[in-house]
PDB file of N, CA and C in Angstrom:
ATOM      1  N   UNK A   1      -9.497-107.775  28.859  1.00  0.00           N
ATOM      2  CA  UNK A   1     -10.334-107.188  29.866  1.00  0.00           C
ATOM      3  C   UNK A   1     -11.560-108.054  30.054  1.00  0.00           C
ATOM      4  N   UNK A   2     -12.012-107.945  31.107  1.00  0.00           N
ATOM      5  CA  UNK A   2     -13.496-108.824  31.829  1.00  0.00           C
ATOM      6  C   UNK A   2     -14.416-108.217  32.128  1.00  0.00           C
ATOM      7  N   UNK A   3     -15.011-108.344  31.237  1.00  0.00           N
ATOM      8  CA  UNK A   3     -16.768-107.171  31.811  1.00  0.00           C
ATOM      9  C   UNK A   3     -17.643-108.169  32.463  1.00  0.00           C
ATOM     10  N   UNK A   4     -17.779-108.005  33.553  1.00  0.00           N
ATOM     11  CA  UNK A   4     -18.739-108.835  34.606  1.00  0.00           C
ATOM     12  C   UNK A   4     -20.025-107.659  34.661  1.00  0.00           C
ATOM     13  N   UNK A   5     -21.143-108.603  34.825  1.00  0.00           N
ATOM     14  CA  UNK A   5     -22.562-108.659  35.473  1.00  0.00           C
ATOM     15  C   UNK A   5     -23.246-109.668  35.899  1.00  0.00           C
ATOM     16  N   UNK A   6     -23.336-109.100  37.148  1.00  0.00           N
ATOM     17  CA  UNK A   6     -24.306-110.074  37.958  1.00  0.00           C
ATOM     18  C   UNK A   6     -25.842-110.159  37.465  1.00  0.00           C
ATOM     19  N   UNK A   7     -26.479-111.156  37.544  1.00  0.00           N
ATOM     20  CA  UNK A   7     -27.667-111.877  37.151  1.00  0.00           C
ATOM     21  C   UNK A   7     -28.432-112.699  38.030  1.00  0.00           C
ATOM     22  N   UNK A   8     -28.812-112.065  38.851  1.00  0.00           N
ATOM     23  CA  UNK A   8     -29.839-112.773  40.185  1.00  0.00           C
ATOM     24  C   UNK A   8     -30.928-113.145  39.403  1.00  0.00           C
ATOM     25  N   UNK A   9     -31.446-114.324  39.877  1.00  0.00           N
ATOM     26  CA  UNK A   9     -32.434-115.343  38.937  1.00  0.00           C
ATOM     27  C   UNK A   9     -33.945-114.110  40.050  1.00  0.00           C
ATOM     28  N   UNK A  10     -33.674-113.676  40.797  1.00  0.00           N
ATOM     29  CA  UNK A  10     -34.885-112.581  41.443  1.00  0.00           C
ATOM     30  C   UNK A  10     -34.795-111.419  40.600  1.00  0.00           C
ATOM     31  N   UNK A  11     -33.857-111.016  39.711  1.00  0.00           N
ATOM     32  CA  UNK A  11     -34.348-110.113  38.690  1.00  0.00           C
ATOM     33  C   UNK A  11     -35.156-110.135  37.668  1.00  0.00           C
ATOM     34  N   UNK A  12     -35.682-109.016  37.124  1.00  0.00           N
ATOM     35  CA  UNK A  12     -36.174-108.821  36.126  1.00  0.00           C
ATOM     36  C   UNK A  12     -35.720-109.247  34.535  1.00  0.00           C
ATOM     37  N   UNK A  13     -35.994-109.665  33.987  1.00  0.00           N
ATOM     38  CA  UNK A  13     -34.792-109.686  32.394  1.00  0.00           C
ATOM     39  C   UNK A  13     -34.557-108.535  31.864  1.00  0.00           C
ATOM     40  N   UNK A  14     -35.803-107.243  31.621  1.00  0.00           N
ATOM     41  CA  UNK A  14     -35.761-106.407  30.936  1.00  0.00           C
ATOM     42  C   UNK A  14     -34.338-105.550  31.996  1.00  0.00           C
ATOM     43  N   UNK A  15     -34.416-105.716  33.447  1.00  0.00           N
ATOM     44  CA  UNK A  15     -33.125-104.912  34.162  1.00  0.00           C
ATOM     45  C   UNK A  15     -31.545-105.569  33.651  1.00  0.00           C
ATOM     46  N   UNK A  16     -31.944-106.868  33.668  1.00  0.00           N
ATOM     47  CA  UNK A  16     -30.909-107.285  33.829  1.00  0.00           C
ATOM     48  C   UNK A  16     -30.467-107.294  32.273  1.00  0.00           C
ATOM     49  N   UNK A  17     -30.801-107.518  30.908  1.00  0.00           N
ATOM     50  CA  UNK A  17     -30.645-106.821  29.472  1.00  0.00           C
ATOM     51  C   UNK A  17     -30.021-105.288  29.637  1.00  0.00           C
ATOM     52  N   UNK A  18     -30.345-104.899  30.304  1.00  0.00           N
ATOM     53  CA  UNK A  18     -30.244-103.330  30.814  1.00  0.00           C
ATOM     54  C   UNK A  18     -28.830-103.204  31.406  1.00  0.00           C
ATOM     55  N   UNK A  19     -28.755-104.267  32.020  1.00  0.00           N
ATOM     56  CA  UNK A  19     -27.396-103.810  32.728  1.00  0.00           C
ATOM     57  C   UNK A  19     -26.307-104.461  31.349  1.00  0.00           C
ATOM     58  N   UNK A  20     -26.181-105.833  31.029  1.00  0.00           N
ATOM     59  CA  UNK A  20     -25.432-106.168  30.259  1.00  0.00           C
ATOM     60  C   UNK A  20     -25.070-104.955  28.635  1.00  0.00           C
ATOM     61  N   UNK A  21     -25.978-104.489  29.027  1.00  0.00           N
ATOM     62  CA  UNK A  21     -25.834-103.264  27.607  1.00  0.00           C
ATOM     63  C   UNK A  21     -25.478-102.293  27.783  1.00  0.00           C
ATOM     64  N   UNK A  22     -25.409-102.003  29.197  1.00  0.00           N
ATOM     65  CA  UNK A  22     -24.925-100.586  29.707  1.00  0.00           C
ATOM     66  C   UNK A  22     -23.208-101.183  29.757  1.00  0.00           C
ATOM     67  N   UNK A  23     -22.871-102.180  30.274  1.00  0.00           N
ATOM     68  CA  UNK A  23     -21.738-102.702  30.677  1.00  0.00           C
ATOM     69  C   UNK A  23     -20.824-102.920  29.307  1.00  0.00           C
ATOM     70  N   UNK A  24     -21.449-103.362  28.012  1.00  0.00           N
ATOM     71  CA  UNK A  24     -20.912-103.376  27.022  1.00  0.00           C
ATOM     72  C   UNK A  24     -21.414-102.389  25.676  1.00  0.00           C
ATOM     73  N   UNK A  25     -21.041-101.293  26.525  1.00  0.00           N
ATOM     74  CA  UNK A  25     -21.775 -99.817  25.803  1.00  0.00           C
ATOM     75  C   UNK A  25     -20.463 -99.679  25.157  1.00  0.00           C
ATOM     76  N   UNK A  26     -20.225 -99.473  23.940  1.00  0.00           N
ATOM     77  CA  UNK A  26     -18.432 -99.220  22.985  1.00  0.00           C
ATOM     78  C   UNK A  26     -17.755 -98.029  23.579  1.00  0.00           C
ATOM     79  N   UNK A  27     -18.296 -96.843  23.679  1.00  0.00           N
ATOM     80  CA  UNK A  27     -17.520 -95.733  24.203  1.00  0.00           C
ATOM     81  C   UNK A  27     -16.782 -96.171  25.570  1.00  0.00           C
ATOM     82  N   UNK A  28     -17.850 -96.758  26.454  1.00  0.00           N
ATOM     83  CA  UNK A  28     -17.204 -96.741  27.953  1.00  0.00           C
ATOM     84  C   UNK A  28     -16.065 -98.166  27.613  1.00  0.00           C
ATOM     85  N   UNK A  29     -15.920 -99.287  27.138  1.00  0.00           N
ATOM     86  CA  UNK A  29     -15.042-100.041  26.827  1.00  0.00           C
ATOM     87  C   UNK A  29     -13.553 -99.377  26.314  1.00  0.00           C
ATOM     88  N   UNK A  30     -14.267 -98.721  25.167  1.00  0.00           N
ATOM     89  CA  UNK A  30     -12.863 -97.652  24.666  1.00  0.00           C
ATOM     90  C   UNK A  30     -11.682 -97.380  25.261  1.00  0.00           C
ATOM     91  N   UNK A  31     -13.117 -95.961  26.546  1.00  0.00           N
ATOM     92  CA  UNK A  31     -12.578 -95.480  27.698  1.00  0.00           C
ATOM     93  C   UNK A  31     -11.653 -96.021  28.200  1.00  0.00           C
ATOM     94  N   UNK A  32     -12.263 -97.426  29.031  1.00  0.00           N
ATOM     95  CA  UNK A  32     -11.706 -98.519  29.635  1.00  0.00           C
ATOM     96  C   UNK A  32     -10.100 -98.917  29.076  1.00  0.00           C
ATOM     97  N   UNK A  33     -10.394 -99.401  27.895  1.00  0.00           N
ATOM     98  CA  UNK A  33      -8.988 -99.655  26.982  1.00  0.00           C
ATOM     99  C   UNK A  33      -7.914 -98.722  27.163  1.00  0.00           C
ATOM    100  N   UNK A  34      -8.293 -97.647  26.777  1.00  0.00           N
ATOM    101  CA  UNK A  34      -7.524 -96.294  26.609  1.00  0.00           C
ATOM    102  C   UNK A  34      -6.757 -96.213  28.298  1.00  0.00           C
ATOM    103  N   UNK A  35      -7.407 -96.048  29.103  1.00  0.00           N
ATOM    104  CA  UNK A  35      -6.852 -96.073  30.146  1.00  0.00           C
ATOM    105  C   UNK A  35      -5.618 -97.185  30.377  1.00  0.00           C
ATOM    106  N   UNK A  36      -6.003 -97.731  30.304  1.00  0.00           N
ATOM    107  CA  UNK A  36      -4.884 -99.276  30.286  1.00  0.00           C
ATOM    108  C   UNK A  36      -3.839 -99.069  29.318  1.00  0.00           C
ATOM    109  N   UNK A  37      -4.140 -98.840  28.340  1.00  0.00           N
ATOM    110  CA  UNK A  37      -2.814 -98.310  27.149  1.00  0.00           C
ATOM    111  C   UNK A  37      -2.245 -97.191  28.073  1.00  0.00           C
ATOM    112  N   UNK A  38      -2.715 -96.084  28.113  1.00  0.00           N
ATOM    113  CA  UNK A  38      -1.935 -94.866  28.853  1.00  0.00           C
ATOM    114  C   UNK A  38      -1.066 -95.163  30.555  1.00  0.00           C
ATOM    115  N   UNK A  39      -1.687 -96.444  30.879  1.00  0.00           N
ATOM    116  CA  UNK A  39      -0.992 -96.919  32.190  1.00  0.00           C
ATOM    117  C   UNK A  39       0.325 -97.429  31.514  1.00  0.00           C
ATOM    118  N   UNK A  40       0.187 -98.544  30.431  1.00  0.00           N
ATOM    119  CA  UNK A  40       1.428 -98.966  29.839  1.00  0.00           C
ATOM    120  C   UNK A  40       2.558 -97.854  29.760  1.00  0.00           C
ATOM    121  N   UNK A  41       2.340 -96.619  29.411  1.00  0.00           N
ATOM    122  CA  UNK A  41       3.246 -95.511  28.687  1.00  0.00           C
ATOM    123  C   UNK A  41       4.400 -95.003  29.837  1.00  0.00           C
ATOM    124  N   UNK A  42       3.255 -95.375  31.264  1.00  0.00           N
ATOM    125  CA  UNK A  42       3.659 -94.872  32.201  1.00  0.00           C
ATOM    126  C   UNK A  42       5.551 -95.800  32.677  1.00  0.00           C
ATOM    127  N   UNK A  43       5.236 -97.170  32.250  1.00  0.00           N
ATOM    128  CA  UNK A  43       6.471 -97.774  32.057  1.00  0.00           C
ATOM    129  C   UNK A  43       7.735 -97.628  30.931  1.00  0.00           C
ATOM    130  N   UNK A  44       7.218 -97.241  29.965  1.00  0.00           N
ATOM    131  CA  UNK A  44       8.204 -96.883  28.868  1.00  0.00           C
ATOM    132  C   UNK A  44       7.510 -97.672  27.769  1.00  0.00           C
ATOM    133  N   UNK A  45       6.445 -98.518  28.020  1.00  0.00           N
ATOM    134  CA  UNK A  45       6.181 -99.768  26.989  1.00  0.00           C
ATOM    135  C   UNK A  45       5.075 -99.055  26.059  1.00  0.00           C
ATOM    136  N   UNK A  46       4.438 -99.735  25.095  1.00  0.00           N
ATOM    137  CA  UNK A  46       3.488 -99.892  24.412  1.00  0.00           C
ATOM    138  C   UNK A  46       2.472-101.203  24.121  1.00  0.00           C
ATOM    139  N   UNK A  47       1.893-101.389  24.960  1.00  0.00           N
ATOM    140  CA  UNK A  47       0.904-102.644  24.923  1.00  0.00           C
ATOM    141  C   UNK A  47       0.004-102.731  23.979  1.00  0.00           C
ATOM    142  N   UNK A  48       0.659-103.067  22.565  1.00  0.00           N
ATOM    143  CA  UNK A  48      -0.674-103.658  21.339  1.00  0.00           C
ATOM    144  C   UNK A  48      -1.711-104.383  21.784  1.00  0.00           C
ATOM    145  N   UNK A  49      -2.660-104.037  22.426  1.00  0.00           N
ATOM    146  CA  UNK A  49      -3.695-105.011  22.363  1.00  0.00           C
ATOM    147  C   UNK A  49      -4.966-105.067  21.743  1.00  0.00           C
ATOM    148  N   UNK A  50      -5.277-105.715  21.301  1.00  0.00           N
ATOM    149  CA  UNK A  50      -6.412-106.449  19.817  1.00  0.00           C
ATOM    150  C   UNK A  50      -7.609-106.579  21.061  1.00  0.00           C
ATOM    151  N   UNK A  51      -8.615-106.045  20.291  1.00  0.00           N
ATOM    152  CA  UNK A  51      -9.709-106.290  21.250  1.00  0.00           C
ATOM    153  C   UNK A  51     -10.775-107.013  20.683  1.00  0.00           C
ATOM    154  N   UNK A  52     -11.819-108.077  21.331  1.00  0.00           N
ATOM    155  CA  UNK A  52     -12.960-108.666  20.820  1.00  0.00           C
ATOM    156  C   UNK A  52     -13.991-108.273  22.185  1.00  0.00           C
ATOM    157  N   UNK A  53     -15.429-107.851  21.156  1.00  0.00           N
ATOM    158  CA  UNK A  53     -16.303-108.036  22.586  1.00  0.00           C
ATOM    159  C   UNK A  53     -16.869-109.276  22.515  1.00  0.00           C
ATOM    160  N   UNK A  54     -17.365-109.677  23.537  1.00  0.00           N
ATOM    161  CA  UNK A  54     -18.248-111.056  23.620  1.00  0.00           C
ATOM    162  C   UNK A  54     -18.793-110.920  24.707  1.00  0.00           C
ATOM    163  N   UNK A  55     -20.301-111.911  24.763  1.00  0.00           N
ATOM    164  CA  UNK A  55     -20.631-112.154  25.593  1.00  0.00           C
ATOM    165  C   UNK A  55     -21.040-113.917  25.588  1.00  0.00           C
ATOM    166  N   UNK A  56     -20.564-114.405  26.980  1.00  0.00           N
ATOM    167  CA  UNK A  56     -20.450-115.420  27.297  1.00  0.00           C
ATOM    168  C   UNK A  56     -21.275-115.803  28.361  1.00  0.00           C
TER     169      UNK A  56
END
């Protein structure tokens, strides 16, 4: 999965810290994950997938 945020050099840092932390908050990633596993089920499959966060 790809967690994007935009970063306009006209922002603030303290907003833009703000957003990257909201974006890689663990519950809503979870969420995120979980959904995607339960789409798999919908085919018959089971998609093991190993997760890392990062930011790049």
């Amino acid at each position: 999965m790809n967690v994007k945020v935009s970063i306009s050099e006209n922002k603030s840092l303290k907003l833009a810290l703000r957003d990257v932390k909201k974006s890689f908050d663990k519950e809503r990633l979870k969420t995120i994950r979980n959904q995607f596993l339960l789409f798999s089920e919908q085919f018959g499959q089971q998609w093991g997938i190993s997760h890392s966060y990062m930011y790049i």
